[in-house]
C-alpha atoms as a PDB file:
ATOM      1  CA  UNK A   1     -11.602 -25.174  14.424  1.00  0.00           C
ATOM      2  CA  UNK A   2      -9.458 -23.362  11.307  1.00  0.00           C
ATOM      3  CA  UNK A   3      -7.176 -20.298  12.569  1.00  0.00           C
ATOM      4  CA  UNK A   4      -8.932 -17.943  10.123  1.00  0.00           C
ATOM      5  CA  UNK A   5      -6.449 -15.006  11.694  1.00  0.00           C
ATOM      6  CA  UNK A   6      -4.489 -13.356   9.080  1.00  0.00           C
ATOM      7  CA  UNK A   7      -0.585 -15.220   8.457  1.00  0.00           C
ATOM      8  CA  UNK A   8       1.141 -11.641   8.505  1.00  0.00           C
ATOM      9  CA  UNK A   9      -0.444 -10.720  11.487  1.00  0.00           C
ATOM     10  CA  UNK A  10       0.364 -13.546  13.914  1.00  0.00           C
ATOM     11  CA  UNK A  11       3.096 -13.058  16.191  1.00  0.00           C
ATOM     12  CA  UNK A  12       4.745 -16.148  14.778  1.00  0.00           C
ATOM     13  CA  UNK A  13       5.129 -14.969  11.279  1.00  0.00           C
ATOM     14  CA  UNK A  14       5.703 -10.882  11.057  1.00  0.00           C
ATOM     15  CA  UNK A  15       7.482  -8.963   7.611  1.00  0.00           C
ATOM     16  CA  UNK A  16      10.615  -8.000   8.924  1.00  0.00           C
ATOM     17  CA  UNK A  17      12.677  -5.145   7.400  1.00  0.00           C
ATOM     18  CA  UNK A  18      15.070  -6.864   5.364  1.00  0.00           C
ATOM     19  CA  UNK A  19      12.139  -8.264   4.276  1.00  0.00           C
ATOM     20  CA  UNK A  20      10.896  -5.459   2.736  1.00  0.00           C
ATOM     21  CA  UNK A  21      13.808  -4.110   1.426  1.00  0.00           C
ATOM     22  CA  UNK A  22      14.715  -7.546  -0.715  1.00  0.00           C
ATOM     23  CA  UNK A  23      11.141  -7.446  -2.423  1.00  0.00           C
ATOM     24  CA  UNK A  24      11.511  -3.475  -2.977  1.00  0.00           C
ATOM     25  CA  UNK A  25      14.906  -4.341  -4.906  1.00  0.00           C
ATOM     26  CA  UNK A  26      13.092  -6.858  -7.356  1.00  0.00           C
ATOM     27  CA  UNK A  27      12.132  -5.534 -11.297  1.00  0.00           C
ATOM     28  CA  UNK A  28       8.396  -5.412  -9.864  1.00  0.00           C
ATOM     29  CA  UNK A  29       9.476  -2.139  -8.060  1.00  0.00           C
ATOM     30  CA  UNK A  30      11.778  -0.292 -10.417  1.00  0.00           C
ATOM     31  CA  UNK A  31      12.120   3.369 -10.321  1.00  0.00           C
ATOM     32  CA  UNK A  32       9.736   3.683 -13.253  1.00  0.00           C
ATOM     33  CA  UNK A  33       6.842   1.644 -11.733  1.00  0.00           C
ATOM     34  CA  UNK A  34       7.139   3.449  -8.323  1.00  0.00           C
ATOM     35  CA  UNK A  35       5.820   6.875  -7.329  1.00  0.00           C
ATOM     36  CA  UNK A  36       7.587   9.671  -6.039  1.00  0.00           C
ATOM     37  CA  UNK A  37       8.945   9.566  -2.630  1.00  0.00           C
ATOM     38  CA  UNK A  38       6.266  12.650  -1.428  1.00  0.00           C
ATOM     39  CA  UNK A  39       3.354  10.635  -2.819  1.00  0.00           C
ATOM     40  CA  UNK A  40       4.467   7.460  -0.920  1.00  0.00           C
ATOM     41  CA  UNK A  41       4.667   9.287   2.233  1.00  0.00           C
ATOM     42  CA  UNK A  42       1.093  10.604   1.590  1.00  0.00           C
ATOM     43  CA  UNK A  43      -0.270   7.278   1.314  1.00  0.00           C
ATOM     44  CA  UNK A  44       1.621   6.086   4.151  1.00  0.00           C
ATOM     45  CA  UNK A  45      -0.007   9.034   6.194  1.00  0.00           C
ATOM     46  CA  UNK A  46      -3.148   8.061   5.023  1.00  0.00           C
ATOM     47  CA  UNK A  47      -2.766   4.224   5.879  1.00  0.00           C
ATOM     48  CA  UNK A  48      -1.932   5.370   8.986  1.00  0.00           C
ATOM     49  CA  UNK A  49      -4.978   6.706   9.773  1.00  0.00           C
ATOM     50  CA  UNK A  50      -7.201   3.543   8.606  1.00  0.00           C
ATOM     51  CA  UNK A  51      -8.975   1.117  10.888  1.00  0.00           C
ATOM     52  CA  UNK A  52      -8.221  -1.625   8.029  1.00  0.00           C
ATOM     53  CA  UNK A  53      -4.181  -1.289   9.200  1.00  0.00           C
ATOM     54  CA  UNK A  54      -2.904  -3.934  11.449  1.00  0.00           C
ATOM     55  CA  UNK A  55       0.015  -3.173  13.262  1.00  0.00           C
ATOM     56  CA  UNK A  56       1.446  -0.323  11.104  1.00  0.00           C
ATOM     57  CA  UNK A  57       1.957  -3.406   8.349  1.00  0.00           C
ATOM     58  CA  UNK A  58      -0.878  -4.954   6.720  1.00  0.00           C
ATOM     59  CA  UNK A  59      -3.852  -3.643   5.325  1.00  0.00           C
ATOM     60  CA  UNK A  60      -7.151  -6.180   6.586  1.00  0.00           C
ATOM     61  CA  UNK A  61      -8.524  -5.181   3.682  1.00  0.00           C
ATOM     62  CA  UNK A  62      -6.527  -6.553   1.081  1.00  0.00           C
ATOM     63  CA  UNK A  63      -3.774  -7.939   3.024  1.00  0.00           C
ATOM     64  CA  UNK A  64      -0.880  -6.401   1.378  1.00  0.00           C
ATOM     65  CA  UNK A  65       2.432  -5.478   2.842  1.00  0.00           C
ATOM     66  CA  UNK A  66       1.517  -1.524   3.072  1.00  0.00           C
ATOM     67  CA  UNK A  67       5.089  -0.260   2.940  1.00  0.00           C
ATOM     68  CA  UNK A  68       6.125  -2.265   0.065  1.00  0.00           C
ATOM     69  CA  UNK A  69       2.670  -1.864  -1.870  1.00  0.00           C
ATOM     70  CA  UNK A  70       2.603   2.302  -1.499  1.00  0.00           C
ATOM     71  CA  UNK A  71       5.376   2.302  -3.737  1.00  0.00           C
ATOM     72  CA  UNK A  72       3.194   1.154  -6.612  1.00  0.00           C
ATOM     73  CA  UNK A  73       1.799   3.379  -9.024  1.00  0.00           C
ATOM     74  CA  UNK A  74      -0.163   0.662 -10.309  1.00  0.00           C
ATOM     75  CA  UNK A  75      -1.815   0.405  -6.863  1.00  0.00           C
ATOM     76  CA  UNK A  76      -4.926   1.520  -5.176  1.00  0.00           C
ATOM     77  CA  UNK A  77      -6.057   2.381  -2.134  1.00  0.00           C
ATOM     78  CA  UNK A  78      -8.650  -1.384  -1.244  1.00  0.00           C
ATOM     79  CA  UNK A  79     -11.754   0.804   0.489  1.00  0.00           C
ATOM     80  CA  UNK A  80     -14.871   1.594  -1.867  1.00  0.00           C
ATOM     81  CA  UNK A  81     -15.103   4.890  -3.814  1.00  0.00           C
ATOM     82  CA  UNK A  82     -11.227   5.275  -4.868  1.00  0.00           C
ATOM     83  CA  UNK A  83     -10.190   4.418  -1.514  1.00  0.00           C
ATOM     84  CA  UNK A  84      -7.925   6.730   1.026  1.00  0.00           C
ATOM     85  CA  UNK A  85      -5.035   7.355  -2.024  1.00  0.00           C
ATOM     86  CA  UNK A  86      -7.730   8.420  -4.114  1.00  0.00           C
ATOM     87  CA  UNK A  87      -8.011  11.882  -1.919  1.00  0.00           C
ATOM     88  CA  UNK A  88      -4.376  12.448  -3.055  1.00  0.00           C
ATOM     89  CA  UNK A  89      -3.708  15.389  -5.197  1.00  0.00           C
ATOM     90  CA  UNK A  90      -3.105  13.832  -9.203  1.00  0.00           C
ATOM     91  CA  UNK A  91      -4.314  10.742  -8.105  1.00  0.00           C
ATOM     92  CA  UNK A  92      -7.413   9.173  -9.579  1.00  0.00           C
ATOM     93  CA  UNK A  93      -9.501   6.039  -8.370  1.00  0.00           C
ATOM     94  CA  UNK A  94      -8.094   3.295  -9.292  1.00  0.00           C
ATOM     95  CA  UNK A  95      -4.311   4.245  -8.796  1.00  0.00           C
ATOM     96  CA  UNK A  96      -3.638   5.952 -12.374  1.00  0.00           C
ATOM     97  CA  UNK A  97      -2.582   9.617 -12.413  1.00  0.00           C
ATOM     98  CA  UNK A  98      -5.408  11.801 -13.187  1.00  0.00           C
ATOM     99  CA  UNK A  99      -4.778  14.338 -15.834  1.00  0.00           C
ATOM    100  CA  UNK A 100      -6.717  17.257 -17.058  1.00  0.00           C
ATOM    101  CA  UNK A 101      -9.176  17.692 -20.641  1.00  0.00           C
ATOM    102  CA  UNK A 102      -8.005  20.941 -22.367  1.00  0.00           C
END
């Protein structure tokens, strides 16, 4: 029978640190593309809270590397209705900064 367990979290095959930190130094995540280090601890508090997050690490519902991914401004929050991140302050559905009609 197929092993339909997610790779990232098997015990054989785990993101390590280093990890992390060589994918966070790659043009993908430059300072422009990232938000601010208070909204990535937001969504990091929020993920933390989530049935969908596996081991502190991976997100079930997507399967993305939470602590890399909640650097993106790009990103969203997987879960229907604008997700978890869309509760954040500025932060609309979808990922994009929400800004006000004068």
């Amino acid at each position: 029978m197929a092993d339909n367990t997610c790779k990232a979290c098997r015990d054989d095959y785990k993101v390590t640190e280093a990890q992390m930190q060589r994918i966070l130094r790659t043009s993908a995540f430059a300072p422009e593309r990232r938000v601010d280090a208070q909204q990535y601890q937001e969504r990091l508090q929020l993920c933390s809270t989530c049935p969908k997050l596996s081991d502190g690490v991976t997100c079930t519902a997507c399967g993305c590397i939470i602590p890399v991914v909640a650097w993106l401004k790009e990103r969203a929050c997987p879960l229907p209705g604008g997700g978890r991140w869309g509760k954040l302050i500025g932060q609309a559905p979808g990922g994009s900064v929400a800004t006000v009609a004068e």
